[in-house]
N, C-alpha and C. Protein backbone atom coordinates (compact mmCIF):
# COMPACT_ATOMS: atom_id res chain seq x y z
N UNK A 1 90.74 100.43 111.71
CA UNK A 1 90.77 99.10 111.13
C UNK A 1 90.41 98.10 112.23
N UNK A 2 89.66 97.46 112.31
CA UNK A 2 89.13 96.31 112.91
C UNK A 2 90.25 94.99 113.21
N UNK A 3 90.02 94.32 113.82
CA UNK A 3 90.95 93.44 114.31
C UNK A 3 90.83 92.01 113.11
N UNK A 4 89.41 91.90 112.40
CA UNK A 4 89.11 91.15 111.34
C UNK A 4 90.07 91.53 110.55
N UNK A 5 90.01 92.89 109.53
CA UNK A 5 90.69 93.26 108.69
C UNK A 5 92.05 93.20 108.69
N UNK A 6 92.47 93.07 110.20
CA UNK A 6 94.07 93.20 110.07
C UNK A 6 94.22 91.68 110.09
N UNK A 7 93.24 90.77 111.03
CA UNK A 7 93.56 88.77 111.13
C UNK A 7 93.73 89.01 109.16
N UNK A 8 92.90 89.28 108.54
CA UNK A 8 92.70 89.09 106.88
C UNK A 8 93.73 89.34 106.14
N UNK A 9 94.46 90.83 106.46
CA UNK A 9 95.67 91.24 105.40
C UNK A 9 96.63 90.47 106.26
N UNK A 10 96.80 90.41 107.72
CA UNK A 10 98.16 89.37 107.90
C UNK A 10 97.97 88.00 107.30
N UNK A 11 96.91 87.33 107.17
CA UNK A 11 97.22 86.20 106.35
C UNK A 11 97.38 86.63 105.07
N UNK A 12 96.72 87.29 104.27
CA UNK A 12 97.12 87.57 102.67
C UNK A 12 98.53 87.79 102.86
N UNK A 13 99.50 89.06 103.82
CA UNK A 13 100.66 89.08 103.50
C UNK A 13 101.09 87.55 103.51
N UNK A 14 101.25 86.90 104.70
CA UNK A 14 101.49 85.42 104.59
C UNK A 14 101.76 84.54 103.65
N UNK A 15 100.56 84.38 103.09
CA UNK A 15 100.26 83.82 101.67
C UNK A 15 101.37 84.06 100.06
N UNK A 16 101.21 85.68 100.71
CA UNK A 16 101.58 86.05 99.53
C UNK A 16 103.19 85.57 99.93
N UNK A 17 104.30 85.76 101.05
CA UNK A 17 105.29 85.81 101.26
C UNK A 17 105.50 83.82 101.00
N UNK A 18 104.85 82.95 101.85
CA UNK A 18 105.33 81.69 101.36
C UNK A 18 104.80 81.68 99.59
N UNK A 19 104.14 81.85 98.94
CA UNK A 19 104.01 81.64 97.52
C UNK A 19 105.45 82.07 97.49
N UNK A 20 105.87 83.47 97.71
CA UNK A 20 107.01 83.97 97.14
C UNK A 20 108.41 83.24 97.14
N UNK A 21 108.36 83.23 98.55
CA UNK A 21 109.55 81.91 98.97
C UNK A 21 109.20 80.53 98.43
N UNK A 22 107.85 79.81 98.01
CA UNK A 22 108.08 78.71 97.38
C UNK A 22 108.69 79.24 95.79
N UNK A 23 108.41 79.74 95.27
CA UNK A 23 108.55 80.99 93.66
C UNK A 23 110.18 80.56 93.65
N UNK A 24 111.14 81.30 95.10
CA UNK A 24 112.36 81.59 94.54
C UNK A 24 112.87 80.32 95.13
N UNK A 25 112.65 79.12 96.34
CA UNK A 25 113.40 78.18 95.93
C UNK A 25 113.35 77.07 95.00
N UNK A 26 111.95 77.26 94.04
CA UNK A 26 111.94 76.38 92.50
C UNK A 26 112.75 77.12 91.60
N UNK A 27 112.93 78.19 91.65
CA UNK A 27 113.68 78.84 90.83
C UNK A 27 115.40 78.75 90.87
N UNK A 28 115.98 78.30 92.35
CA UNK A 28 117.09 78.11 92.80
C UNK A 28 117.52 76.56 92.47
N UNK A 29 116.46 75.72 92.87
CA UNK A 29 116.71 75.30 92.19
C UNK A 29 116.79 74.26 90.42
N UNK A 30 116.04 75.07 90.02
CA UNK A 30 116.46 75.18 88.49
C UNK A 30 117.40 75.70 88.38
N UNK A 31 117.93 76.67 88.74
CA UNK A 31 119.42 77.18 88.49
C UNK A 31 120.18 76.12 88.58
N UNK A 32 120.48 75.36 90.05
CA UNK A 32 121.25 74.83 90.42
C UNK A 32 121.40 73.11 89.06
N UNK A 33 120.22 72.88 88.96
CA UNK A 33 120.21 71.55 87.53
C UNK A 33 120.64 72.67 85.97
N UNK A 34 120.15 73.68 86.12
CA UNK A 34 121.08 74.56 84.80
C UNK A 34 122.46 74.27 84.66
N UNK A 35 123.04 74.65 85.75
CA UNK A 35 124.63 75.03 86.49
C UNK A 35 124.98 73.30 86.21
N UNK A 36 124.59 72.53 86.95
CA UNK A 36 124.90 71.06 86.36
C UNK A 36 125.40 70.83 84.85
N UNK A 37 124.31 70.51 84.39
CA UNK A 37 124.35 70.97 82.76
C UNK A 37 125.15 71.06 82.02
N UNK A 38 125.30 72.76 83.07
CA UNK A 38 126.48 73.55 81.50
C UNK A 38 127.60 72.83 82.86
N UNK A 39 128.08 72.58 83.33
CA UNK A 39 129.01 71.81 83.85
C UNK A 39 129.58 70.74 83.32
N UNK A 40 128.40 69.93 83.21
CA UNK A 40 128.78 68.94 82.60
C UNK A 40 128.91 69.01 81.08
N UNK A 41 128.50 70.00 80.54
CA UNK A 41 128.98 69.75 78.76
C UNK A 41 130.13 70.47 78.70
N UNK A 42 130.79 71.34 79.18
CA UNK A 42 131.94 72.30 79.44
C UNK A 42 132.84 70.90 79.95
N UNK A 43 132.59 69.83 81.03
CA UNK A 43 133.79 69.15 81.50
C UNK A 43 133.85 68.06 80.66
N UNK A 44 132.93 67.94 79.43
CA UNK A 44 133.38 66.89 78.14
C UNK A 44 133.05 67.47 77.08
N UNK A 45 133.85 67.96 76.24
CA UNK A 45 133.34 68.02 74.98
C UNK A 45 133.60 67.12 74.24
N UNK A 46 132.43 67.41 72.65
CA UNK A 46 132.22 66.15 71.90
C UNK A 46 133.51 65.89 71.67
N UNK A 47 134.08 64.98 71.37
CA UNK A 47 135.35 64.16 70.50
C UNK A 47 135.30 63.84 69.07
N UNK A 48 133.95 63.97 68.75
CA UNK A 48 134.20 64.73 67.26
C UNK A 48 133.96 65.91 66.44
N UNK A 49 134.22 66.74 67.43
CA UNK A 49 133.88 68.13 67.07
C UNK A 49 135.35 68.69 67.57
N UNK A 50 135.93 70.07 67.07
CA UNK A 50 136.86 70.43 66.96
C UNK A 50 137.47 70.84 68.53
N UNK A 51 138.74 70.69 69.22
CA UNK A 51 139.31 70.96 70.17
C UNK A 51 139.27 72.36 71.21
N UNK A 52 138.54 73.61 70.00
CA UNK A 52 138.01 74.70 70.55
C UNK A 52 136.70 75.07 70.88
N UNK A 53 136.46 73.67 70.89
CA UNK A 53 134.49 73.95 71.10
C UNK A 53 133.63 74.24 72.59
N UNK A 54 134.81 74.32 73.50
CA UNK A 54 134.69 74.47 74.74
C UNK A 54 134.59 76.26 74.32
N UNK A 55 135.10 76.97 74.16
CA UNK A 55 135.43 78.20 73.96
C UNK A 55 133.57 78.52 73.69
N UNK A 56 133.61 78.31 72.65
CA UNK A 56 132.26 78.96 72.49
C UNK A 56 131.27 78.70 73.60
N UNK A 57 131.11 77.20 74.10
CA UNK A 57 129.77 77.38 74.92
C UNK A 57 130.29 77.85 76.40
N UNK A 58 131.48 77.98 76.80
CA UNK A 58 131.80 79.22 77.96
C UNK A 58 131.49 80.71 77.42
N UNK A 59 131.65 80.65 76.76
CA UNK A 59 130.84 82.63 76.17
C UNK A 59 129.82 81.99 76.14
N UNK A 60 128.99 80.95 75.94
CA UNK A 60 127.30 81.49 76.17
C UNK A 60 126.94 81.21 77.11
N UNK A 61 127.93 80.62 77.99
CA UNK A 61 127.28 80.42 79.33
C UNK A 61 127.42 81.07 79.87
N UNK A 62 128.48 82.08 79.88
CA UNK A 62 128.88 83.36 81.00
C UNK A 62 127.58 84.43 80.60
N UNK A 63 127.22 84.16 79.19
CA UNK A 63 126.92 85.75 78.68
C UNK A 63 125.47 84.64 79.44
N UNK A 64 124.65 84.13 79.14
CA UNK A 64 123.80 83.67 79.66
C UNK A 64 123.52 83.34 81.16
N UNK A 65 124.26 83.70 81.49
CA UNK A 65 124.76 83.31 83.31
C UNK A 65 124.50 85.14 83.67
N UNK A 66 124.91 86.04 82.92
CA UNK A 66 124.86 86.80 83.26
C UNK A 66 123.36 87.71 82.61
N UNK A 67 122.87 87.36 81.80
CA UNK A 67 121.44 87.74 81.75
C UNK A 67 120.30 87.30 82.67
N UNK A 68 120.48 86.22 83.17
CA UNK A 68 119.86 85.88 84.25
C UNK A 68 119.83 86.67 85.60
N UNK A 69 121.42 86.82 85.57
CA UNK A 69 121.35 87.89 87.23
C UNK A 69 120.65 89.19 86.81
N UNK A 70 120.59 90.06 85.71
CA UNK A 70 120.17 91.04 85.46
C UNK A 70 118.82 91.46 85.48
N UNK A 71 117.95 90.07 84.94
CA UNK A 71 116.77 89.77 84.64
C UNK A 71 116.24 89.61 86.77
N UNK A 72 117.01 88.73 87.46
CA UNK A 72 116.56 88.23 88.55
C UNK A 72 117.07 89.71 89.51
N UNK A 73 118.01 90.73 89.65
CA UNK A 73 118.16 91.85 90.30
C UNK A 73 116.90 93.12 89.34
N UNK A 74 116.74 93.25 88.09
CA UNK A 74 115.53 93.77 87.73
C UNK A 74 114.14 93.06 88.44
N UNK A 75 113.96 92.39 88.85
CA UNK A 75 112.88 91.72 89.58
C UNK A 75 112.73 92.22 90.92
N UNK A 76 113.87 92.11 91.29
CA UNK A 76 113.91 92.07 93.05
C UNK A 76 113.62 93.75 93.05
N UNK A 77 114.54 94.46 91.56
CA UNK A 77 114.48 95.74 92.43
C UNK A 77 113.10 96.38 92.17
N UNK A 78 112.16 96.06 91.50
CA UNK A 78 110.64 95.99 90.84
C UNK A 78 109.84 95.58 92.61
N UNK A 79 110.05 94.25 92.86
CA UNK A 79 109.32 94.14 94.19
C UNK A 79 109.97 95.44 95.56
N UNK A 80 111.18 95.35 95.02
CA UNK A 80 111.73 96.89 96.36
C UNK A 80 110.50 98.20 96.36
N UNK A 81 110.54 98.32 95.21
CA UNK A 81 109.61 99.67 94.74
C UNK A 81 110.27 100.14 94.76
């Protein structure tokens, strides 16, 4: 391999590694304005809707909190090989 070919794939790895790292901290934070969110509708619920209405959107946030990690560790373990 020539000293060209290797200047060439070390920048492609490069490339490819900041795309990646820009990829997962837009993705972090979207999480982090998600997490807001359900924060904030969990620390008020409506006042005219019934006194157990917190209940339900903590089950969809957990169960949804937790499809995400599944979805984001199926990813990572896909790039592991």
């Amino acid at each position: 391999m020539s000293t060209t070919d290797f200047d060439h794939l070390t920048t492609v790895v490069r490339d490819r590694d900041s795309l990646f790292v820009a990829w997962a901290r837009g993705r972090q934070q979207e999480e982090r304005r998600r997490l807001a969110l359900l924060q904030g509708l969990q620390a008020q619920p409506d006042p005219s809707e019934a006194a157990d209405i917190s209940g339900p959107i903590t089950a969809w946030a957990k169960g949804h909190a937790r499809d995400k990690r599944r979805q984001a560790n199926a990813i990572a373990q896909l790039r592991r090989g």
